[in-house]
C-alpha atoms as a PDB file:
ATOM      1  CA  UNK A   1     206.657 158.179  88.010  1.00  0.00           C
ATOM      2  CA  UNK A   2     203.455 156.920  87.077  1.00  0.00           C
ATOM      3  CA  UNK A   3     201.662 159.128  89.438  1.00  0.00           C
ATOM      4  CA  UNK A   4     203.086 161.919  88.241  1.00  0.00           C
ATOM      5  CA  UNK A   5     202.799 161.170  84.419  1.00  0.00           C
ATOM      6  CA  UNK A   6     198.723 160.694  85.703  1.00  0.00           C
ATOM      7  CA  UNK A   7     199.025 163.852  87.056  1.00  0.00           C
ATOM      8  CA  UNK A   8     200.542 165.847  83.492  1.00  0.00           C
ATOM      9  CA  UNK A   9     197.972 163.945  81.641  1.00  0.00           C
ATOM     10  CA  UNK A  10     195.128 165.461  83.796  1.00  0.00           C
ATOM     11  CA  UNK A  11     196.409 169.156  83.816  1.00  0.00           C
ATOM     12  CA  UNK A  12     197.087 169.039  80.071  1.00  0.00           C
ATOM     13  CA  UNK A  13     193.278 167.845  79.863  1.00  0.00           C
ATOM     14  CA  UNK A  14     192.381 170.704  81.953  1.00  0.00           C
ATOM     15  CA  UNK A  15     194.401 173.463  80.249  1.00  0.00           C
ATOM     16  CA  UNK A  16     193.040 172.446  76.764  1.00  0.00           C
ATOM     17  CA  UNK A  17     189.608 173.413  77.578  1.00  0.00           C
ATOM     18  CA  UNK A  18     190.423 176.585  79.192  1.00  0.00           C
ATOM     19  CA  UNK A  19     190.031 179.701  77.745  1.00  0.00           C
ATOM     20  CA  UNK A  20     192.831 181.392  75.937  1.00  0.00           C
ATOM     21  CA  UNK A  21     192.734 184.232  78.411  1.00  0.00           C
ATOM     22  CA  UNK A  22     193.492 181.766  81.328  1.00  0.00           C
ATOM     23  CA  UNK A  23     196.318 179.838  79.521  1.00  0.00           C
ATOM     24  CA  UNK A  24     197.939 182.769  78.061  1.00  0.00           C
ATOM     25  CA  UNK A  25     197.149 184.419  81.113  1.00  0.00           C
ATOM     26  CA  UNK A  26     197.014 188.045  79.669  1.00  0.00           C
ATOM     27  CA  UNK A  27     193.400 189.095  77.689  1.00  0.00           C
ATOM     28  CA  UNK A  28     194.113 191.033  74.652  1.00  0.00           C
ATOM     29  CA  UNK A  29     191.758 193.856  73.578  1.00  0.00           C
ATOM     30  CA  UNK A  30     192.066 195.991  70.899  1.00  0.00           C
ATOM     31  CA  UNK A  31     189.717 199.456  70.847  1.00  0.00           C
ATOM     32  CA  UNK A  32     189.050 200.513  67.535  1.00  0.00           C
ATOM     33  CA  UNK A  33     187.027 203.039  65.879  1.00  0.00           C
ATOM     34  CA  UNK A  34     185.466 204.475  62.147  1.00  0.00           C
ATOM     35  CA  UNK A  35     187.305 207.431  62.757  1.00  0.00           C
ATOM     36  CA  UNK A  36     188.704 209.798  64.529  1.00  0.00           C
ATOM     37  CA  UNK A  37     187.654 212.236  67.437  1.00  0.00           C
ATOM     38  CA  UNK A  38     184.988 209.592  68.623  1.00  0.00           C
ATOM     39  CA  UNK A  39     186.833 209.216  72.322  1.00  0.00           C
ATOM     40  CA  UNK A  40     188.944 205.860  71.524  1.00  0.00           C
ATOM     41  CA  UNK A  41     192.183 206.583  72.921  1.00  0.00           C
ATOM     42  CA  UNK A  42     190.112 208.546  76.212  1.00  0.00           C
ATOM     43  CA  UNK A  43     188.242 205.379  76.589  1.00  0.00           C
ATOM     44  CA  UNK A  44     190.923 202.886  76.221  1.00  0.00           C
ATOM     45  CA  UNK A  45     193.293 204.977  79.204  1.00  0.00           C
ATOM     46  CA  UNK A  46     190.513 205.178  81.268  1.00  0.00           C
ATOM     47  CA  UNK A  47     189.261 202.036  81.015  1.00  0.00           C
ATOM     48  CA  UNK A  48     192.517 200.966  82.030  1.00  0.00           C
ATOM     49  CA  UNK A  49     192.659 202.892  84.939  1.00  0.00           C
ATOM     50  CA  UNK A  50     189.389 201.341  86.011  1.00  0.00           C
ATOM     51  CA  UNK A  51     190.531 197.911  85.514  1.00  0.00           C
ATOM     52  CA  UNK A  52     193.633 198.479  87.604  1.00  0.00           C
ATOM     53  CA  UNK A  53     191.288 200.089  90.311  1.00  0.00           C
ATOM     54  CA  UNK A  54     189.651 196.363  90.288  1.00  0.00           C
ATOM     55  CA  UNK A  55     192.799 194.427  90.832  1.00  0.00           C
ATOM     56  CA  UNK A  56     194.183 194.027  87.550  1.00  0.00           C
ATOM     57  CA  UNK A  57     197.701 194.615  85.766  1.00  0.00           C
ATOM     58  CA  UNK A  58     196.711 196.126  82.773  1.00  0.00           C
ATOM     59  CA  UNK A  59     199.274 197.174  80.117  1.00  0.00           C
ATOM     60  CA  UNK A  60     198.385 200.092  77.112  1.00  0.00           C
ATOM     61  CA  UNK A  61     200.502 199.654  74.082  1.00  0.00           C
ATOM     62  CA  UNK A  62     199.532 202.865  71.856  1.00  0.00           C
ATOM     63  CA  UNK A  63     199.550 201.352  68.344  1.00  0.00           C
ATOM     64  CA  UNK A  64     198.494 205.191  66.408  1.00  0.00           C
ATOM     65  CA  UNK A  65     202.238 205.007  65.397  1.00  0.00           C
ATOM     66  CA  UNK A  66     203.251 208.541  64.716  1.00  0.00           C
ATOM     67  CA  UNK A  67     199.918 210.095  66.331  1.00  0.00           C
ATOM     68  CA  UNK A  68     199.765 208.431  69.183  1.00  0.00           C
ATOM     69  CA  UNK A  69     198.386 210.499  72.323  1.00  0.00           C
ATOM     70  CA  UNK A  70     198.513 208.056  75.427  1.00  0.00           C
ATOM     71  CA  UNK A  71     201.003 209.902  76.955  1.00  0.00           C
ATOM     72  CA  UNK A  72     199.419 213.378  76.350  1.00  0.00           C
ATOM     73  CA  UNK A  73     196.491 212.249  78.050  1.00  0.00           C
ATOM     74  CA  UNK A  74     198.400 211.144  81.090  1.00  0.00           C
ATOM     75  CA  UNK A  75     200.431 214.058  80.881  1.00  0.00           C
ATOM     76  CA  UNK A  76     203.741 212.417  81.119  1.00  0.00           C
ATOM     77  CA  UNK A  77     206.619 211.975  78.483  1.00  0.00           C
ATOM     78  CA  UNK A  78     207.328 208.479  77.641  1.00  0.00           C
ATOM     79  CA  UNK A  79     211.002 207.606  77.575  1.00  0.00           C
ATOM     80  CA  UNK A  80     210.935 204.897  74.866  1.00  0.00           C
ATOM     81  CA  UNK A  81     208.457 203.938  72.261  1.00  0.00           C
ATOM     82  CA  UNK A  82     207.224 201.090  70.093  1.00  0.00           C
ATOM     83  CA  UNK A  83     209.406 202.476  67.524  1.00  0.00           C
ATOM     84  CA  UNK A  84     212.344 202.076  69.441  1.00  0.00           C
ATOM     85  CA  UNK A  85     211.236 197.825  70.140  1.00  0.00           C
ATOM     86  CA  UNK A  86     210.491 197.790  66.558  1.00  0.00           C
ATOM     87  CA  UNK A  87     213.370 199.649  64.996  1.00  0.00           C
ATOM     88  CA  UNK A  88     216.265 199.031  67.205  1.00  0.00           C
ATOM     89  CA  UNK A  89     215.020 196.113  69.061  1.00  0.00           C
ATOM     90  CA  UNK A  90     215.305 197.309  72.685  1.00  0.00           C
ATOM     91  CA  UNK A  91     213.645 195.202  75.166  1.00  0.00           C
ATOM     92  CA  UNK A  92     210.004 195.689  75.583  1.00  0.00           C
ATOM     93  CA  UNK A  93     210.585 195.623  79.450  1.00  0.00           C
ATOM     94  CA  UNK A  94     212.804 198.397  79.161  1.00  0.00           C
ATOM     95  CA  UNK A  95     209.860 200.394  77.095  1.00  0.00           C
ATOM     96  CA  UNK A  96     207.483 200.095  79.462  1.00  0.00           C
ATOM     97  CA  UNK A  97     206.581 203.576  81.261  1.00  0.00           C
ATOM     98  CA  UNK A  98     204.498 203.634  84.667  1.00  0.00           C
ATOM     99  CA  UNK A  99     200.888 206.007  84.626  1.00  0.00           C
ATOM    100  CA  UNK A 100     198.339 206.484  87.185  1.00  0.00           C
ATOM    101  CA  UNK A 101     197.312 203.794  89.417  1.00  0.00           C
ATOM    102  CA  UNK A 102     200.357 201.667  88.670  1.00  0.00           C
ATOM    103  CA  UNK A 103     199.428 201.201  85.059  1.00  0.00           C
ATOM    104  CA  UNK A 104     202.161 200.537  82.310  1.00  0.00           C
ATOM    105  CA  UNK A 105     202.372 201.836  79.028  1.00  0.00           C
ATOM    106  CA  UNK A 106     204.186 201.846  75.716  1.00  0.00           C
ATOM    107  CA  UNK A 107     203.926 205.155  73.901  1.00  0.00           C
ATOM    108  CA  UNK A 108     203.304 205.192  69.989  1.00  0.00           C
ATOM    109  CA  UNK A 109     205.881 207.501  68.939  1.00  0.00           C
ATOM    110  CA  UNK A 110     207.267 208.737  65.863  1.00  0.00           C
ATOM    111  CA  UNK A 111     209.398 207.995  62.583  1.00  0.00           C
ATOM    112  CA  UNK A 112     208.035 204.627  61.230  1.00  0.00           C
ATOM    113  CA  UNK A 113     205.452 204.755  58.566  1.00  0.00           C
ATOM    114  CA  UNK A 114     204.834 200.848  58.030  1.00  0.00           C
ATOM    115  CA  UNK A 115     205.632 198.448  60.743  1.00  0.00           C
ATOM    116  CA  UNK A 116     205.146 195.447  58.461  1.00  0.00           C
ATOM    117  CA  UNK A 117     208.369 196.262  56.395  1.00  0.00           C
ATOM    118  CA  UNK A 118     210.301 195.444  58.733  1.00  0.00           C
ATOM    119  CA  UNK A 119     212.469 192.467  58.056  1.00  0.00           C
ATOM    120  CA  UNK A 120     212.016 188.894  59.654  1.00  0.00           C
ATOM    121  CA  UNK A 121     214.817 189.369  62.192  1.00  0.00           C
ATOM    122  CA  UNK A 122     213.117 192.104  64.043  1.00  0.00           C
ATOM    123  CA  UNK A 123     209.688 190.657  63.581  1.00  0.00           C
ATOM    124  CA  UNK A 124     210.905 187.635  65.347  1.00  0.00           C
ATOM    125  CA  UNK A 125     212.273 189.557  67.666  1.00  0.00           C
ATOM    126  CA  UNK A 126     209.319 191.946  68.951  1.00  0.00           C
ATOM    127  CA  UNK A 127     207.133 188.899  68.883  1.00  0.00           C
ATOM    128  CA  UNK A 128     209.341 187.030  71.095  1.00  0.00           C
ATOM    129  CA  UNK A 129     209.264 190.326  73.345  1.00  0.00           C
ATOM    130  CA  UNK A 130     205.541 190.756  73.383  1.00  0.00           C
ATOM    131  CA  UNK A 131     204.825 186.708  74.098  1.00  0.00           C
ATOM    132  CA  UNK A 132     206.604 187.862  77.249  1.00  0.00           C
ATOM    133  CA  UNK A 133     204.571 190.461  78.168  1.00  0.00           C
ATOM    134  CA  UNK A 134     201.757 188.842  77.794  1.00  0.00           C
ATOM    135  CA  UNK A 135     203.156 186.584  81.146  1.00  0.00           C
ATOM    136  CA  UNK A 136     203.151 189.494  82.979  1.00  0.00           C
ATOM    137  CA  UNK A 137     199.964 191.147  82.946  1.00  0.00           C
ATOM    138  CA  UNK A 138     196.228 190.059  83.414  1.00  0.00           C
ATOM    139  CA  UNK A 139     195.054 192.750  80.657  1.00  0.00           C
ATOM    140  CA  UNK A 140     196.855 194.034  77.272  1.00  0.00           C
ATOM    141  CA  UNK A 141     194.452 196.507  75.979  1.00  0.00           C
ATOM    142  CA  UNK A 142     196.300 197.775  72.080  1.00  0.00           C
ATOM    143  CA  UNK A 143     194.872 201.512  71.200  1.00  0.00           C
ATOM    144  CA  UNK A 144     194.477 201.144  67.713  1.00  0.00           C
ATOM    145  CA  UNK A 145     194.434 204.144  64.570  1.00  0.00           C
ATOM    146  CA  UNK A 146     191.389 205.320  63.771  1.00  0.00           C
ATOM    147  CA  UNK A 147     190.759 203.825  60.887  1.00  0.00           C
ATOM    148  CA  UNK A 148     192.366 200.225  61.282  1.00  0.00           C
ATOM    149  CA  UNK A 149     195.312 200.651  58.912  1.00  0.00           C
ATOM    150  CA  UNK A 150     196.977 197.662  56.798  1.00  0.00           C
ATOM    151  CA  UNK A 151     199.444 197.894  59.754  1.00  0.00           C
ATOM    152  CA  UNK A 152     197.460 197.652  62.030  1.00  0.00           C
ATOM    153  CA  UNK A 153     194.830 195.213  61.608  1.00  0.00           C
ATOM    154  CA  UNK A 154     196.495 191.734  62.440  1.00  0.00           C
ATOM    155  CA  UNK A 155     196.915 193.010  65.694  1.00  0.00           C
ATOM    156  CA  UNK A 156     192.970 194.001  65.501  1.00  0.00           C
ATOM    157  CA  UNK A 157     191.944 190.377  64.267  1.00  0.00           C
ATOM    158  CA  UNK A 158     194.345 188.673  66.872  1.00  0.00           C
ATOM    159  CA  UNK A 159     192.602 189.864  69.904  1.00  0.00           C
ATOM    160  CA  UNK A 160     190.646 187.826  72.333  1.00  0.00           C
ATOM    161  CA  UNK A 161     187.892 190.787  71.894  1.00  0.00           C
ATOM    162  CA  UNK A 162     187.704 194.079  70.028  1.00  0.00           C
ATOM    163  CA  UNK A 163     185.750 196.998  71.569  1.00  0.00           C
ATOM    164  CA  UNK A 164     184.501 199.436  68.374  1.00  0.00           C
ATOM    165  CA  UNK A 165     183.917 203.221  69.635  1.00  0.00           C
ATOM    166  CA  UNK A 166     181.056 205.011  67.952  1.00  0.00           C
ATOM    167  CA  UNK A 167     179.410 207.915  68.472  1.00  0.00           C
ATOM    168  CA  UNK A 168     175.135 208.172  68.121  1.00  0.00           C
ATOM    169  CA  UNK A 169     175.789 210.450  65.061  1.00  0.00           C
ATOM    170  CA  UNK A 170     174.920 209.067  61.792  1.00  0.00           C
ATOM    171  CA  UNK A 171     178.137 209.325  60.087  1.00  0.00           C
ATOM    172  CA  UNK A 172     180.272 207.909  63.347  1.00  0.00           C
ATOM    173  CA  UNK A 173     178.052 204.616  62.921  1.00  0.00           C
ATOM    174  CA  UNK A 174     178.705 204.711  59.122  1.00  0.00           C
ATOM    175  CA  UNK A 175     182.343 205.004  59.936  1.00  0.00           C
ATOM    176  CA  UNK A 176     182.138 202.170  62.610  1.00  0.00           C
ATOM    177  CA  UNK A 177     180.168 199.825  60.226  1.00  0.00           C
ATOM    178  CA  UNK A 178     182.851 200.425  57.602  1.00  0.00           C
ATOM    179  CA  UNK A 179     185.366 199.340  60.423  1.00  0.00           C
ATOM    180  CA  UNK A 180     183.470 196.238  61.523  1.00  0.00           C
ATOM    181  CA  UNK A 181     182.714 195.454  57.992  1.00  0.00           C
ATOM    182  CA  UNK A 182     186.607 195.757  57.429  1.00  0.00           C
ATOM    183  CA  UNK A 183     187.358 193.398  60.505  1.00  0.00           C
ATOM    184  CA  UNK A 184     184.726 190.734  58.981  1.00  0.00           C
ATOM    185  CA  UNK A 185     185.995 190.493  55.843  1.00  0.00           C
ATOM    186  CA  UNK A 186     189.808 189.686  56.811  1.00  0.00           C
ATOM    187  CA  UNK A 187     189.179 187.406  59.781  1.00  0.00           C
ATOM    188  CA  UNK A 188     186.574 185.272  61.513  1.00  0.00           C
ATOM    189  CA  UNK A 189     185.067 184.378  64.490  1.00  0.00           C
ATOM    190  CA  UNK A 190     185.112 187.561  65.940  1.00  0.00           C
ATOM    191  CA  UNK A 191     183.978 188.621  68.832  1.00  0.00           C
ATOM    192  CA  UNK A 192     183.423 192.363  68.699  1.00  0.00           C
ATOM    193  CA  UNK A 193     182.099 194.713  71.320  1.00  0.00           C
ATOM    194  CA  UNK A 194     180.266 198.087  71.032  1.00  0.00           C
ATOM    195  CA  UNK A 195     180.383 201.137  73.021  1.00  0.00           C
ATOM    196  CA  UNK A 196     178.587 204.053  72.057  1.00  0.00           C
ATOM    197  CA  UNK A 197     179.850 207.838  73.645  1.00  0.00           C
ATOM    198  CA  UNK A 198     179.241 211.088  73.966  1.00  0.00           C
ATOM    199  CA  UNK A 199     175.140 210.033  74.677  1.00  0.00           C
ATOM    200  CA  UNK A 200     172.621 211.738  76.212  1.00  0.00           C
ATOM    201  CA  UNK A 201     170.970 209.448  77.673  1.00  0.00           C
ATOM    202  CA  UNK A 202     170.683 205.170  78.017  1.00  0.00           C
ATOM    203  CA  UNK A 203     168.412 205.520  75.224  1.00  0.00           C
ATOM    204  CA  UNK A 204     170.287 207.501  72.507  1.00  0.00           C
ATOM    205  CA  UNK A 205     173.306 204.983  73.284  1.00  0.00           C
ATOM    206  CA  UNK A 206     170.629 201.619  72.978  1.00  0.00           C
ATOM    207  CA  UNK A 207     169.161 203.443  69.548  1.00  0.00           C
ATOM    208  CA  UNK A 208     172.485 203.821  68.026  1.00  0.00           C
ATOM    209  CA  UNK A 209     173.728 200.564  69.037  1.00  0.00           C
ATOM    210  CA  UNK A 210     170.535 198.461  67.547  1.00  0.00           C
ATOM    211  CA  UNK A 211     171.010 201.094  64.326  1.00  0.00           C
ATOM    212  CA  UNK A 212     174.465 199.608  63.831  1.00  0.00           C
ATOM    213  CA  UNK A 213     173.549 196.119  64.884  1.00  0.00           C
ATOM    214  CA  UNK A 214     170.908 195.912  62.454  1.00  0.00           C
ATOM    215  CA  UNK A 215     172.847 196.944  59.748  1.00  0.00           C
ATOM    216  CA  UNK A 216     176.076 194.562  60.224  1.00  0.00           C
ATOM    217  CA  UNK A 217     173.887 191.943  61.194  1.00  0.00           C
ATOM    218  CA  UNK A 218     171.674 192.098  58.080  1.00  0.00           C
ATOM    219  CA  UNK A 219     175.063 193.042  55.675  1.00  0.00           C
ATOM    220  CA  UNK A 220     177.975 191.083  57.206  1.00  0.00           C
ATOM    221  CA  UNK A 221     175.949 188.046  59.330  1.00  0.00           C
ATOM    222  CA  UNK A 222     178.369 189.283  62.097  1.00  0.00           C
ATOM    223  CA  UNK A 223     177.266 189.404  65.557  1.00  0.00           C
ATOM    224  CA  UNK A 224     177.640 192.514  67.902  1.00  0.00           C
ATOM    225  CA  UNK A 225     177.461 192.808  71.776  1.00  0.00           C
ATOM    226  CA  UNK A 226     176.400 196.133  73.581  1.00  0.00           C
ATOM    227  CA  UNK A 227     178.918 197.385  75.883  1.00  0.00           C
ATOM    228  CA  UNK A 228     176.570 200.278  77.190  1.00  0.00           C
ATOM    229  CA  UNK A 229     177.193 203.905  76.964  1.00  0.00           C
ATOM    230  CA  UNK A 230     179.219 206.446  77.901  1.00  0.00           C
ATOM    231  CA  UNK A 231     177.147 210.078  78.878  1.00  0.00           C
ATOM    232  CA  UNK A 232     178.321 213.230  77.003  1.00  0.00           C
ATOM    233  CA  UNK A 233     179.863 215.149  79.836  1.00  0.00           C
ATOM    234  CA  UNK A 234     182.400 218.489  79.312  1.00  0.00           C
ATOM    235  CA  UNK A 235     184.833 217.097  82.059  1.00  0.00           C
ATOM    236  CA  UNK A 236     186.483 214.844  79.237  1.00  0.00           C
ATOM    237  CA  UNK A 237     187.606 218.009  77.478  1.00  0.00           C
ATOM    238  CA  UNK A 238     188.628 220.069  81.068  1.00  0.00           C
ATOM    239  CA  UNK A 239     190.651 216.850  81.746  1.00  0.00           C
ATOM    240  CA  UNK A 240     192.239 216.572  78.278  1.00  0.00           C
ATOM    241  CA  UNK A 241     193.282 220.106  78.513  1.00  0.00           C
ATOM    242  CA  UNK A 242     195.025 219.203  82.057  1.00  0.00           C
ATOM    243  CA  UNK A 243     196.187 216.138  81.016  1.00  0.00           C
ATOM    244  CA  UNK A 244     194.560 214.162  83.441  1.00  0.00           C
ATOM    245  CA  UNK A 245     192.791 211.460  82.875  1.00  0.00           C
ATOM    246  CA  UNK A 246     188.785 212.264  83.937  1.00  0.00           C
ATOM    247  CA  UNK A 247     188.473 208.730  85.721  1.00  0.00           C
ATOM    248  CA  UNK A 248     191.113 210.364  88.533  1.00  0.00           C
ATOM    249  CA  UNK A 249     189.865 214.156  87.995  1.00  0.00           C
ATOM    250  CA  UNK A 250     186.885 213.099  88.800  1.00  0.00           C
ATOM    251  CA  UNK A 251     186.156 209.907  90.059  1.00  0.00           C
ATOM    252  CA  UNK A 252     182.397 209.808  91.393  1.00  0.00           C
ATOM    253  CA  UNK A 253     181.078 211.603  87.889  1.00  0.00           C
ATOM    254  CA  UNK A 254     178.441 209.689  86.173  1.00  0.00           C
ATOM    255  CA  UNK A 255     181.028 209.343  83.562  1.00  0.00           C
ATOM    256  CA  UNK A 256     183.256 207.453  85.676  1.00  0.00           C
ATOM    257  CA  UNK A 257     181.191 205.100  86.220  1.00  0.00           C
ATOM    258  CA  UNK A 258     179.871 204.148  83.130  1.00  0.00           C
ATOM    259  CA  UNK A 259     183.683 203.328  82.308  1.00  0.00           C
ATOM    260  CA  UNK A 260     183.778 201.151  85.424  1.00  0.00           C
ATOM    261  CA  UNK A 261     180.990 199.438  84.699  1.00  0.00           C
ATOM    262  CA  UNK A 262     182.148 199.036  80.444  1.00  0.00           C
ATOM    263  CA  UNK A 263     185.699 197.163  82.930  1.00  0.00           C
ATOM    264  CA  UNK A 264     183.366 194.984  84.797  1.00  0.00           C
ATOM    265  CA  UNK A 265     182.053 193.704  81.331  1.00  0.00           C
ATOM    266  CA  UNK A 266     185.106 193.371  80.157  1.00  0.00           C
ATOM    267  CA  UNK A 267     186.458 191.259  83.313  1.00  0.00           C
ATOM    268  CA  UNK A 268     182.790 189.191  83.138  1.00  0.00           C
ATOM    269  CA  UNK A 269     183.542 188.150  79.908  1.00  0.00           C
ATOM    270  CA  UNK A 270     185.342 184.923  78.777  1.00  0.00           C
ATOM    271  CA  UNK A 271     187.263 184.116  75.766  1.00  0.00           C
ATOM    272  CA  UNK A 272     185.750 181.891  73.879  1.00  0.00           C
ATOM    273  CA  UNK A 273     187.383 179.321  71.648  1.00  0.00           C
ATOM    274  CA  UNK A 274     188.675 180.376  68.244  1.00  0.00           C
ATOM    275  CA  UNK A 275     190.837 179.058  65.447  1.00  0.00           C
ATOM    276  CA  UNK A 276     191.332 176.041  67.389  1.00  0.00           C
ATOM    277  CA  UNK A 277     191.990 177.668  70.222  1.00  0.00           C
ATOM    278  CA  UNK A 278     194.855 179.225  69.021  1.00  0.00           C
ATOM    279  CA  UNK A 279     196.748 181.978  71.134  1.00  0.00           C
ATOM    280  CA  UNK A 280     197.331 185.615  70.095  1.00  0.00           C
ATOM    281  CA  UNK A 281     200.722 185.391  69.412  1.00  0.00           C
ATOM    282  CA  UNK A 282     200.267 182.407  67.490  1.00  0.00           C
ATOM    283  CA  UNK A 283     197.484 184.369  65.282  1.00  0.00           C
ATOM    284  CA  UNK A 284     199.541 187.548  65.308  1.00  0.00           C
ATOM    285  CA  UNK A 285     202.046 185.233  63.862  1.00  0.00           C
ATOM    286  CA  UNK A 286     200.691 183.672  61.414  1.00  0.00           C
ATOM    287  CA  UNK A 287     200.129 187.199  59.303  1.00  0.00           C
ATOM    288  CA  UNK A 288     204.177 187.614  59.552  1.00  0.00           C
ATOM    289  CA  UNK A 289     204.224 184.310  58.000  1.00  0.00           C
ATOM    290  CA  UNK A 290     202.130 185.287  54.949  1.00  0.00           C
ATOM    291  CA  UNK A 291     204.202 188.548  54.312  1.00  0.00           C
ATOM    292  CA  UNK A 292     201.610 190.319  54.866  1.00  0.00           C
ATOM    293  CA  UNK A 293     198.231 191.556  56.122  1.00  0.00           C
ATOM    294  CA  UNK A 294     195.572 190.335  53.880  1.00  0.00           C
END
């Protein structure tokens, strides 16, 4: 008995200095951008697909409630949506669809204008349903409204990292400063990510990044870490229009492989301690608690 009391003591010891990501198992990311038509939902399915091409489960829950297009990109036609966990409290499990390479998703759907009015009961329950989840796959990755809606943002602030998608024009950076400044003012200790698409070359994506970083450093004291770039290419839009995503259209495209290397940042990275180490349920939680989000 006393060996194995030893034995608790030392994995407890162990598990308290892990990363979130590795007691939690899953790591949460949640792509955001300024606005839309900048490539988020594109890169956050294709990402996907890359990380699942290295191993990983990865799960896509489409969070652009009412204009969601995951499942236009893929070209399939999910079965059950958020809505239907939210409103009518069906079992996430039973939500889940299956896309390319063995990816799951959850589809945004349509018909509920404010998720945060709904009452305790089914809060309690679709956190209860997304804490398991979270057990079941190495990578959540939430595909957020352009924009980051009242609705939206707890999930944005609860992440383990949040990837902003910008563009090198002038008024996409605007747009994704007004984001980040958005994300700095409500929470803390963020750790945000930036990937800058549609460039020309590894210089117009490192010249809009240090534009932006500048800014938010120099404005919001918030720290920003380059992603890298993702080239301009017209395969995204031939692949939109066949609903396919480009990363299986066309695998070996430099395009491709600026995604694949934006997953092996992703799976390089660690979480780092925040809020005490808190999880992302528990953080996600704690905005339910307060009625609502800031």
């Amino acid at each position: 008995m006393d060996q194995a009391e030893s034995l608790r003591k030392r994995m407890e010891e162990r598990f308290a200095g892990a990363p979130a990501v590795y007691r939690n198992k899953a790591k949460t990311l949640a792509v955001v951008s300024g606005k839309g038509g900048v490539g988020k939902s594109n890169i956050s399915l294709n990402t996907a697909l890359a990380l699942s091409d290295k191993g990983k489960k990865v799960l896509v829950i489409d969070l652009d409630v009412g204009m969601g297009n995951i499942d236009i990109l893929i070209g399939r036609q999910a079965l059950y949506t958020v809505v239907d966990v939210l409103n009518h409290k069906m079992p996430i499990h039973r939500a889940l669809s299956t896309g390319p390479k063995g990816i799951r998703y959850i589809s945004g759907g349509t018909g509920l204008n404010t998720m945060f009015e709904l009452n305790r009961d089914k809060w309690a329950f679709f956190l209860k349903e997304l804490s398991t989840v979270l057990n079941d796959f190495d990578l959540v990755v939430f595909d957020m409204g352009a924009g980051l809606s009242k609705d939206q943002l707890p999930f944005a602030l609860s992440a383990d990292e949040i990837l902003v998608v910008t563009t090198p024009e002038p008024t996409s950076i605007m747009d994704a400063y007004s984001a980040i400044k958005h994300l700095t003012l409500n929470g803390r200790e963020l750790r945000l990510k930036v990937i800058v698409n549609r460039c020309i070359n590894q210089k117009d994506g490192i010249s809009a990044f240090l534009r932006l970083s500048n800014t938010v450093n120099a404005f919001l004291q918030q720290k920003l870490e380059y992603a890298g770039p993702i080239p301009e290419d017209p395969l995204v839009s031939k692949a939109v229009v066949e609903q396919q995503p480009f990363l299986i259209r066309h695998p070996r495209s430099k395009l491709s492989s600026a995604v694949y290397l934006l997953a092996d940042s992703l799976l390089e990275s660690r979480t780092v301690k925040t809020e005490g180490n808190r999880s992302f349920i528990d953080k996600l939680s704690s905005f339910f608690r307060r009625g609502n989000a800031t």
